[in-house]
C-alpha atoms as a PDB file:
ATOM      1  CA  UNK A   1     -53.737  24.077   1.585  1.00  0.00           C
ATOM      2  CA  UNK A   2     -51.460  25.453  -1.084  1.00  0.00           C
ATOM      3  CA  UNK A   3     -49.496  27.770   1.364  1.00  0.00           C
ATOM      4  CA  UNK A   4     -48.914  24.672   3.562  1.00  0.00           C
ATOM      5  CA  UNK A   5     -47.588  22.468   0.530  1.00  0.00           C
ATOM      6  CA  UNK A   6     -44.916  25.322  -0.429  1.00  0.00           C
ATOM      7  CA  UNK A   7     -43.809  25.896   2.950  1.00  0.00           C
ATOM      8  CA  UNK A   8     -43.124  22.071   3.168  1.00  0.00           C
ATOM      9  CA  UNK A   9     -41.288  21.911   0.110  1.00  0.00           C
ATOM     10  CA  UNK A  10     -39.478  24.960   0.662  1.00  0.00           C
ATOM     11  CA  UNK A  11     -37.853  23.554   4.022  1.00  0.00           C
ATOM     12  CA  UNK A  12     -37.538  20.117   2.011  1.00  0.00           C
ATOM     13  CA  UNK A  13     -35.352  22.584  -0.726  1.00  0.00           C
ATOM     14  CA  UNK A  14     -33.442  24.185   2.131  1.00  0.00           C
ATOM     15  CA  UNK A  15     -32.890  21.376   3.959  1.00  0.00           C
ATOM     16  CA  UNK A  16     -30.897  19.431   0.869  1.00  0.00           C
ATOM     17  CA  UNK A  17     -29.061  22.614  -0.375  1.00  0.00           C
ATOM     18  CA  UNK A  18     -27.848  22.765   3.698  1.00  0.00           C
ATOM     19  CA  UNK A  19     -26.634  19.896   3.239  1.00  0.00           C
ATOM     20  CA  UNK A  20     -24.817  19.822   0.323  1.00  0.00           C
ATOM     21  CA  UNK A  21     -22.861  22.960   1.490  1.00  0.00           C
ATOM     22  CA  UNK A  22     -22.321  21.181   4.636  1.00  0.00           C
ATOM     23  CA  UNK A  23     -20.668  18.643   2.583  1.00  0.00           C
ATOM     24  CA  UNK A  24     -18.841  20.717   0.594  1.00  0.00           C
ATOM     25  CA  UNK A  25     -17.233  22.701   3.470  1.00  0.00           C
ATOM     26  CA  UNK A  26     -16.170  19.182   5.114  1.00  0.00           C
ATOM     27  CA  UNK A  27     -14.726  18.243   1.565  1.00  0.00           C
ATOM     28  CA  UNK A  28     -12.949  21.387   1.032  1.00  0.00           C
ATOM     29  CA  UNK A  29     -11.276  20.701   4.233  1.00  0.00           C
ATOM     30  CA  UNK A  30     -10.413  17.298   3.858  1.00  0.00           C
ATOM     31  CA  UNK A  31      -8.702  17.674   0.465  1.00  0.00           C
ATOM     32  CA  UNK A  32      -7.448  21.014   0.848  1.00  0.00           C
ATOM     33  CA  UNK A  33      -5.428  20.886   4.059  1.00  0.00           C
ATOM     34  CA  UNK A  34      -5.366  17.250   5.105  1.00  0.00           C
ATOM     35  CA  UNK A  35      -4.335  15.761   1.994  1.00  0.00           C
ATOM     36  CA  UNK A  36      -1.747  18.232   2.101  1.00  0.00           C
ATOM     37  CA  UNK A  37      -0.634  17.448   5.617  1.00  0.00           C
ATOM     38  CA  UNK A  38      -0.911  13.722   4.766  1.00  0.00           C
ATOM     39  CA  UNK A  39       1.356  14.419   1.600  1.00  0.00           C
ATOM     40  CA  UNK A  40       3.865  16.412   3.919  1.00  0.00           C
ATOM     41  CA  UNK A  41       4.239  13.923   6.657  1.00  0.00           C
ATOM     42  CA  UNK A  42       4.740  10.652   4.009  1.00  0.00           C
ATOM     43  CA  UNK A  43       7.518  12.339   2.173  1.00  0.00           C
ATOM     44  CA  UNK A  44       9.446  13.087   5.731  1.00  0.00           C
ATOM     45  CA  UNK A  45       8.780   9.638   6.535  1.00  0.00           C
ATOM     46  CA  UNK A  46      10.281   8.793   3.499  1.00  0.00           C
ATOM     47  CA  UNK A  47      13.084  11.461   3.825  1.00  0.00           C
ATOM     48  CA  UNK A  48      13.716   9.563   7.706  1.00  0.00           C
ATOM     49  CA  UNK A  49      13.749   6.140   6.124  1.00  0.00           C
ATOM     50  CA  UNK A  50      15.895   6.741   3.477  1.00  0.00           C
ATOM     51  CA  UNK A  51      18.813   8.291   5.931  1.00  0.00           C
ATOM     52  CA  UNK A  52      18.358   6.832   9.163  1.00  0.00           C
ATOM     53  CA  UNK A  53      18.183   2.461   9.666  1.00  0.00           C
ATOM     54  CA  UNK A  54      14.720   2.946  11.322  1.00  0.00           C
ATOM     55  CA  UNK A  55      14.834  -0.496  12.694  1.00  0.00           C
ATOM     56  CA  UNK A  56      17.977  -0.251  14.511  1.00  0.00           C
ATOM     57  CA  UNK A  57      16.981   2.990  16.483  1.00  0.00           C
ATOM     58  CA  UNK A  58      14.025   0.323  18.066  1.00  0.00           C
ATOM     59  CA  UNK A  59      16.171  -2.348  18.400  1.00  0.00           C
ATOM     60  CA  UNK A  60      18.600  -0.095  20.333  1.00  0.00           C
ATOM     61  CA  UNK A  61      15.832   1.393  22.800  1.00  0.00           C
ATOM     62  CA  UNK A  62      16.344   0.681  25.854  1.00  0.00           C
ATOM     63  CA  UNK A  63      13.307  -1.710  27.585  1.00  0.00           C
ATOM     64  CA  UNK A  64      12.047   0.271  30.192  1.00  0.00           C
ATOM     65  CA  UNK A  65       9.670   3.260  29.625  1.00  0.00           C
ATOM     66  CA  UNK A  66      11.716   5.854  31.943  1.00  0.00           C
ATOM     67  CA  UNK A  67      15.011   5.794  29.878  1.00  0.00           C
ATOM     68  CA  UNK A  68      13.231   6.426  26.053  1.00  0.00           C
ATOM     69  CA  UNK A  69      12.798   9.840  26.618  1.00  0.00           C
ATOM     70  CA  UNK A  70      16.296  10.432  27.282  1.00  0.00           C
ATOM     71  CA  UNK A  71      17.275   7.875  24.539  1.00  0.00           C
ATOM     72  CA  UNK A  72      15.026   9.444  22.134  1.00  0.00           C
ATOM     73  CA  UNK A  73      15.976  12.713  22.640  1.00  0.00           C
ATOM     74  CA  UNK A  74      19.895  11.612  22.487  1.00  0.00           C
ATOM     75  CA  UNK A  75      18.982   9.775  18.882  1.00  0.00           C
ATOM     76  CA  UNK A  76      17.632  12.839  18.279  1.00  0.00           C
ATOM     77  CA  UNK A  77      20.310  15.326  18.826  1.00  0.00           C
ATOM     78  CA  UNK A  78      23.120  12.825  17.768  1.00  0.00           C
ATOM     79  CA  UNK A  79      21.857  12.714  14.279  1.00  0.00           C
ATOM     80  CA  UNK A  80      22.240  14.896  10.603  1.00  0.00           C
ATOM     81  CA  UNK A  81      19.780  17.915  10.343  1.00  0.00           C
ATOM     82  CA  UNK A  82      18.511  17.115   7.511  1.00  0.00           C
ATOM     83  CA  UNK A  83      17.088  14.049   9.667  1.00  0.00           C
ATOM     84  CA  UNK A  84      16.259  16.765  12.673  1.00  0.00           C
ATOM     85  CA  UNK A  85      14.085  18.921  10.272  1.00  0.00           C
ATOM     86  CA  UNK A  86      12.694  15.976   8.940  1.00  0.00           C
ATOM     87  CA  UNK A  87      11.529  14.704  12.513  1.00  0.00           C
ATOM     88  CA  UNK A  88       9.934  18.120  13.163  1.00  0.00           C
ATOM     89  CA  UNK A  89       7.834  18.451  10.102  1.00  0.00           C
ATOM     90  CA  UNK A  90       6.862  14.896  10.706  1.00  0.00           C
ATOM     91  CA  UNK A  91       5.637  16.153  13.799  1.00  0.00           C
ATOM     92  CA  UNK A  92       4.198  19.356  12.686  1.00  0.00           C
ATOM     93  CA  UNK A  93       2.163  17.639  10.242  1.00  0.00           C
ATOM     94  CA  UNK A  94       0.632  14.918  12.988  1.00  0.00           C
ATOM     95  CA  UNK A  95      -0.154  17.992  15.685  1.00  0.00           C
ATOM     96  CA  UNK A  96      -1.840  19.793  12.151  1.00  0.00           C
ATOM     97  CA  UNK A  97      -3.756  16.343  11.026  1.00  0.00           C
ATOM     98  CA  UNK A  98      -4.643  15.799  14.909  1.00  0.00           C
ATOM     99  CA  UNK A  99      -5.750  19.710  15.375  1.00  0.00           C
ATOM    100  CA  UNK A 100      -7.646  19.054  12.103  1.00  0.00           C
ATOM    101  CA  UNK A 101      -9.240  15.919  12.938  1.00  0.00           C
ATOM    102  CA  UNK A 102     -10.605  17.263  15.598  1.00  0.00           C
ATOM    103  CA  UNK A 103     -11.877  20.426  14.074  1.00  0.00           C
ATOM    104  CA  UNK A 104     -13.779  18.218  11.951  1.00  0.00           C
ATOM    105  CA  UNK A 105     -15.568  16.320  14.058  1.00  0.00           C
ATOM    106  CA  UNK A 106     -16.716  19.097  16.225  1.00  0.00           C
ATOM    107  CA  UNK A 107     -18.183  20.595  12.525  1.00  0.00           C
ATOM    108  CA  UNK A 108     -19.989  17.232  12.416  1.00  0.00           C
ATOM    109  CA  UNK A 109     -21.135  17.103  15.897  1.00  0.00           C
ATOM    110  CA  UNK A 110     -22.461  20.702  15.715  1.00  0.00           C
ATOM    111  CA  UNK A 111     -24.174  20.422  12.614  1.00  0.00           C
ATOM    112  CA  UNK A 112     -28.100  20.107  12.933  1.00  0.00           C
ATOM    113  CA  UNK A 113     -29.210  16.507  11.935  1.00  0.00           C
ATOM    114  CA  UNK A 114     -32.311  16.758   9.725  1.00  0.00           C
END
């Protein structure tokens, strides 16, 4: 009866410490490398906004779907590059979040539920 009362508290023991390293891997993640990409895609933002009259570039756009590539990509190129490497590491740090978003949820979907 003993045995069978320390085998059930050892598994209780396991179980919680499990967990808390489970949440202390997803933590480390979030703050570590999201915050960071967070961080690095609000100050391009900024960087964009504070050179370039966002507003106008949509106004400008043309209304049909197959021209905004090209239009897009002609804003683009037709701009400082300052404004060019800030569009990049905009989008660096969205394909990073995205790539770490999902990472993240596959952790969570893998991890055994008690």
């Amino acid at each position: 009866m003993m045995n069978n009362t320390m085998t059930n508290s050892h598994t209780d023991i396991e179980r919680i410490v499990m967990r808390r390293v489970r949440l202390i891997r997803v933590l480390k993640l979030i703050i570590s490398t999201v915050v960071f990409a967070i961080m690095t895609a609000v100050a391009a933002l900024w960087g964009i906004g504070k050179k370039v009259w966002v507003a106008r570039v949509f106004e400008n756009a043309p209304p049909n779907l197959d021209d905004l590539p090209r239009f897009y990509l002609a804003a683009f190129t037709h701009t400082n590059l300052i404004v060019q490497a800030l569009t990049l590491l905009t989008l660096l740090s969205l394909v990073y979040l995205a790539i770490e978003i999902a990472r993240l949820i596959t952790d969570v979907a893998r991890s055994p539920r008690p």
